[in-house]
N, C-alpha and C. Protein backbone atom coordinates (compact mmCIF):
# COMPACT_ATOMS: atom_id res chain seq x y z
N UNK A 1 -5.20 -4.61 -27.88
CA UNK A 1 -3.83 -5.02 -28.06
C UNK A 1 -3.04 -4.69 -26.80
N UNK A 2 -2.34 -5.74 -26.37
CA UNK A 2 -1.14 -5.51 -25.29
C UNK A 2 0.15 -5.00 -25.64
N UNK A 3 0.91 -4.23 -24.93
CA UNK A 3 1.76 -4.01 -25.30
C UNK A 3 3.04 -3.83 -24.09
N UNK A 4 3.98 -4.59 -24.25
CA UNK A 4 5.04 -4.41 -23.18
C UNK A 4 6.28 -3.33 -23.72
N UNK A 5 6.73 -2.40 -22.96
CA UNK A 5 7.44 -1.42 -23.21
C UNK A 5 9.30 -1.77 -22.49
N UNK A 6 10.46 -1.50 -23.44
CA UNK A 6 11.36 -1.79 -22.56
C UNK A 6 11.77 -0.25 -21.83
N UNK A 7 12.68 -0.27 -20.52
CA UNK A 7 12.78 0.68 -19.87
C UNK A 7 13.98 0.32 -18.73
N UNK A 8 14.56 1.80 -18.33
CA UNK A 8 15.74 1.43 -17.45
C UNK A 8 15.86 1.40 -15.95
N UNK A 9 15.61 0.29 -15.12
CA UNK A 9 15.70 0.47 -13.84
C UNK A 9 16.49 1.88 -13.19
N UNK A 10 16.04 2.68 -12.57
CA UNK A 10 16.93 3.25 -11.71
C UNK A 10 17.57 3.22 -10.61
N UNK A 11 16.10 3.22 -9.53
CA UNK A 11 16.46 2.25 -8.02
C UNK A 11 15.18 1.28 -7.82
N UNK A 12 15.84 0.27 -7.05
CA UNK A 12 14.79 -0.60 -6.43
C UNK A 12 14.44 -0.73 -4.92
N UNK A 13 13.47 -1.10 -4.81
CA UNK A 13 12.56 -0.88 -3.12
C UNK A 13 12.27 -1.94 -2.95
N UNK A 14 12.74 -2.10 -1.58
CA UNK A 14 12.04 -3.41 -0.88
C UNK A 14 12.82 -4.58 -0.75
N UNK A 15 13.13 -5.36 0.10
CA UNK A 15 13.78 -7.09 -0.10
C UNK A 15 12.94 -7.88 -0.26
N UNK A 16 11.89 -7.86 0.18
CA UNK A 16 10.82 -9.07 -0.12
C UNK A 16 10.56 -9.24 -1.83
N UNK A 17 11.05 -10.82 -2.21
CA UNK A 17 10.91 -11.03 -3.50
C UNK A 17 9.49 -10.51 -4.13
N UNK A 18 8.63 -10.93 -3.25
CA UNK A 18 7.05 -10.33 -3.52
C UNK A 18 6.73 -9.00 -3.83
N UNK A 19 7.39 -8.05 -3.18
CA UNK A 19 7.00 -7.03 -2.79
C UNK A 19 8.43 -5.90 -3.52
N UNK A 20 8.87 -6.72 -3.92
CA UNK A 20 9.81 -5.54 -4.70
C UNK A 20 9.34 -4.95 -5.91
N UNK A 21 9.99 -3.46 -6.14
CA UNK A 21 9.63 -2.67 -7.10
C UNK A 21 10.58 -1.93 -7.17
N UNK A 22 10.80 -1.13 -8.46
CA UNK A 22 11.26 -0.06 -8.78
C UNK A 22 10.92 0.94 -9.55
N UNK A 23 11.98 1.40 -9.49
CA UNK A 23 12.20 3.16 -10.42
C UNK A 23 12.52 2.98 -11.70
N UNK A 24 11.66 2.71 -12.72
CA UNK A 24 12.13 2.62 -13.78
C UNK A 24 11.60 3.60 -15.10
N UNK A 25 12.83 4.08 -15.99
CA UNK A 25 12.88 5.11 -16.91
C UNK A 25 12.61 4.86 -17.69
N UNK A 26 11.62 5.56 -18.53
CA UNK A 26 11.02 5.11 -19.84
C UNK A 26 11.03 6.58 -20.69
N UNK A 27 11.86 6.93 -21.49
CA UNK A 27 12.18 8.35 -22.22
C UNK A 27 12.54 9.23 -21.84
N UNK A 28 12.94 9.00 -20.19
CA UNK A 28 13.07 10.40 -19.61
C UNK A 28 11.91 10.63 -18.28
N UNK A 29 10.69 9.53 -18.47
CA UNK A 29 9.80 9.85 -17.45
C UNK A 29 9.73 8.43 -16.72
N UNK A 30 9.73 8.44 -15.47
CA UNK A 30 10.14 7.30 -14.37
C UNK A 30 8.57 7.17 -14.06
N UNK A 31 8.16 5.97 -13.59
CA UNK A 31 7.60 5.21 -12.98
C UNK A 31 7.94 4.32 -12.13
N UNK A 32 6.82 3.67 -11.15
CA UNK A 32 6.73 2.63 -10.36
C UNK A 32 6.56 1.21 -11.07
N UNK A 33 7.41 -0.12 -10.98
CA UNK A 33 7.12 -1.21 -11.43
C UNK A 33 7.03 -2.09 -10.46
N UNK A 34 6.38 -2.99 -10.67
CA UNK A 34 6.67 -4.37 -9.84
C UNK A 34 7.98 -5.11 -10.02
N UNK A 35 8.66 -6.26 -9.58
CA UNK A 35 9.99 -6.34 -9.96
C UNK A 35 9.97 -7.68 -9.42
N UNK A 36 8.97 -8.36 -9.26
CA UNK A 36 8.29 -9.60 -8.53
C UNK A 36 8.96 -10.62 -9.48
N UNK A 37 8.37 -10.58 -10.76
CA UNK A 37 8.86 -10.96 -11.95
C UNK A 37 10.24 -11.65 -12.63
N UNK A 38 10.72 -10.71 -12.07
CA UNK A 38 12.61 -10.39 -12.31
C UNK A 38 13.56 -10.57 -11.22
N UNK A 39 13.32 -11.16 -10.42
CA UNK A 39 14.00 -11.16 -8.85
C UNK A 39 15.49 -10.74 -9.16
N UNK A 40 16.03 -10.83 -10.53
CA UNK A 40 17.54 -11.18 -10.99
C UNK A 40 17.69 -9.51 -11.87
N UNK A 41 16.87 -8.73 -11.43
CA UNK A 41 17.03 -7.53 -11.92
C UNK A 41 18.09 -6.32 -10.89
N UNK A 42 18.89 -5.64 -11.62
CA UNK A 42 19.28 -4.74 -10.92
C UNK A 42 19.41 -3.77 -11.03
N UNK A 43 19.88 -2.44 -10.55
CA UNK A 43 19.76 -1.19 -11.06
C UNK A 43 20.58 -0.84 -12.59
N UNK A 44 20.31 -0.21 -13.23
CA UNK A 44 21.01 -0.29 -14.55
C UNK A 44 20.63 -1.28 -15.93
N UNK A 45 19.73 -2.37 -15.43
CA UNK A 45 19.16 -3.04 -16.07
C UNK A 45 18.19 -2.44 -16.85
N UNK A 46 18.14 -2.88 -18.35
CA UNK A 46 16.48 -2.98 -19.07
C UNK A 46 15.52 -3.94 -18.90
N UNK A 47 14.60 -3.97 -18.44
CA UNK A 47 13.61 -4.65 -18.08
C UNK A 47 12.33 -3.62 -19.69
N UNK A 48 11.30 -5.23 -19.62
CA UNK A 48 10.22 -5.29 -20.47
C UNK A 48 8.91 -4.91 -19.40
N UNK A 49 7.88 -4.14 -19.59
CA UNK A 49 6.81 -3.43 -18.70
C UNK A 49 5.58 -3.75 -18.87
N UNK A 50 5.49 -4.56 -18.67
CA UNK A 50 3.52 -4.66 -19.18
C UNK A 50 2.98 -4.38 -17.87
N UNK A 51 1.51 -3.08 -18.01
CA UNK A 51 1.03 -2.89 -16.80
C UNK A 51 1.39 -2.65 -16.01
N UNK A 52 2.43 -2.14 -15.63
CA UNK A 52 3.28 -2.15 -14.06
C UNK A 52 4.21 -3.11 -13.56
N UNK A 53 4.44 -4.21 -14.11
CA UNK A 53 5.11 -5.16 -14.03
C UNK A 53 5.91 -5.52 -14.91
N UNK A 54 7.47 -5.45 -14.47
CA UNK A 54 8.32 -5.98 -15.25
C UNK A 54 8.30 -7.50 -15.84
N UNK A 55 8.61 -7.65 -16.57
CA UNK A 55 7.81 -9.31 -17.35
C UNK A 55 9.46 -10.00 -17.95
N UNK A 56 10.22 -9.21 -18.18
CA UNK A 56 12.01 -9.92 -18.27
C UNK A 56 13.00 -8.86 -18.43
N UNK A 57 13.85 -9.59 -17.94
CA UNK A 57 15.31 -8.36 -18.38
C UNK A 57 15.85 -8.67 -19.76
N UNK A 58 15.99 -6.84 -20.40
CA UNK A 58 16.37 -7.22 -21.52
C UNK A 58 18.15 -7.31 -21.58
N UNK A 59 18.46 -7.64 -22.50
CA UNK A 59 19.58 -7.10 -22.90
C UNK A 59 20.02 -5.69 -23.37
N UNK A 60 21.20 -4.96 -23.44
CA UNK A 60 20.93 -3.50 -24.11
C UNK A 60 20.28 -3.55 -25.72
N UNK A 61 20.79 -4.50 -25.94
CA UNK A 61 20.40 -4.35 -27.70
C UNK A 61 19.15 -4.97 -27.80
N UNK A 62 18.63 -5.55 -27.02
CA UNK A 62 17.19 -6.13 -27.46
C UNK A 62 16.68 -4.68 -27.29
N UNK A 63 16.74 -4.22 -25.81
CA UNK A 63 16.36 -3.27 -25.37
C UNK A 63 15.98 -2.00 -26.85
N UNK A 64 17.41 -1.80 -27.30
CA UNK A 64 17.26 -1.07 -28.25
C UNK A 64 16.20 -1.21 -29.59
N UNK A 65 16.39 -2.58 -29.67
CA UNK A 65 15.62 -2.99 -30.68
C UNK A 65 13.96 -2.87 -30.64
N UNK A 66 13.67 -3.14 -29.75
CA UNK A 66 12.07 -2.76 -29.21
C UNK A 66 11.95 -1.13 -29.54
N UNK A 67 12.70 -0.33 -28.71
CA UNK A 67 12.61 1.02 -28.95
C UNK A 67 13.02 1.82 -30.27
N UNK A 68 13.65 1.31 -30.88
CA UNK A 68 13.42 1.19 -32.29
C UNK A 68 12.34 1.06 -33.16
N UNK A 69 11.69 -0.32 -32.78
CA UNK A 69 10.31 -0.44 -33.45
C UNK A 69 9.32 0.00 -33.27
N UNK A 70 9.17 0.86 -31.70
CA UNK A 70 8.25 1.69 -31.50
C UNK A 70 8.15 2.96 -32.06
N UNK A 71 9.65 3.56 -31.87
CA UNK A 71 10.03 4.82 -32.67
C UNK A 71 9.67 4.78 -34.17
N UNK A 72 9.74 3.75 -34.69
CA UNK A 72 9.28 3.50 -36.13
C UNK A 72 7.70 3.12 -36.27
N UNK A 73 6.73 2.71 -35.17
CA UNK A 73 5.50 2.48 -35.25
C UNK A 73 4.62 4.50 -34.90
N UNK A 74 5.50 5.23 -34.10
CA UNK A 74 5.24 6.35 -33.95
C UNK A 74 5.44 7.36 -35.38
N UNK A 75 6.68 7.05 -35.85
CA UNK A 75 6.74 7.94 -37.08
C UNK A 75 5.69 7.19 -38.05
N UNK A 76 5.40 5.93 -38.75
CA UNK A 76 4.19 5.85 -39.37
C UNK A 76 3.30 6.51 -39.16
N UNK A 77 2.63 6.63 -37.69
CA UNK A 77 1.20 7.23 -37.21
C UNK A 77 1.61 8.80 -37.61
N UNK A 78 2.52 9.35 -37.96
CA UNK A 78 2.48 10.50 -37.90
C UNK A 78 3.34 11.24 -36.59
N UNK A 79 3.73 10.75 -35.54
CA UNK A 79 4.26 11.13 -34.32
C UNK A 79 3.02 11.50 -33.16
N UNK A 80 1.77 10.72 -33.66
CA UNK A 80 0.41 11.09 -32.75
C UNK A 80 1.05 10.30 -31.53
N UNK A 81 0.50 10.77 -30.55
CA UNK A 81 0.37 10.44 -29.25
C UNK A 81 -0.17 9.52 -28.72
């Protein structure tokens, strides 16, 4: 199963549409994304994550809504990891 995660840009690197990436927050813990994807992304934005690559910008409330359903797919499992 695939799964795309939403998350909050912090900063972005690079001008080349190709070659851009950023800093993006996911609970508190940042990663590297691609941003190739999203050319129309900016700092402060929610962006969707599959693999390293941002795949669309969300809105805040979609945003929320995803993280919602994960938070609710985690408490089923028990809060496993």
């Amino acid at each position: 199963m695939c799964l795309a995660v939403p998350g909050r840009i912090r900063r972005i690197r690079g001008d080349s549409p190709l070659e851009r990436s950023g800093e993006v927050e996911f609970g508190g813990v940042a990663k590297e994304a691609s941003l190739a994807f999203v050319p129309e992304a900016q700092p402060g934005d929610w962006v969707l994550v599959h693999a390293g690559v941002a795949i669309a910008v969300l809105d805040p409330a979609a945003a929320e809504r995803a993280l919602d359903a994960l938070r609710a797919l985690e408490a089923a499992d028990g809060g496993a990891p």
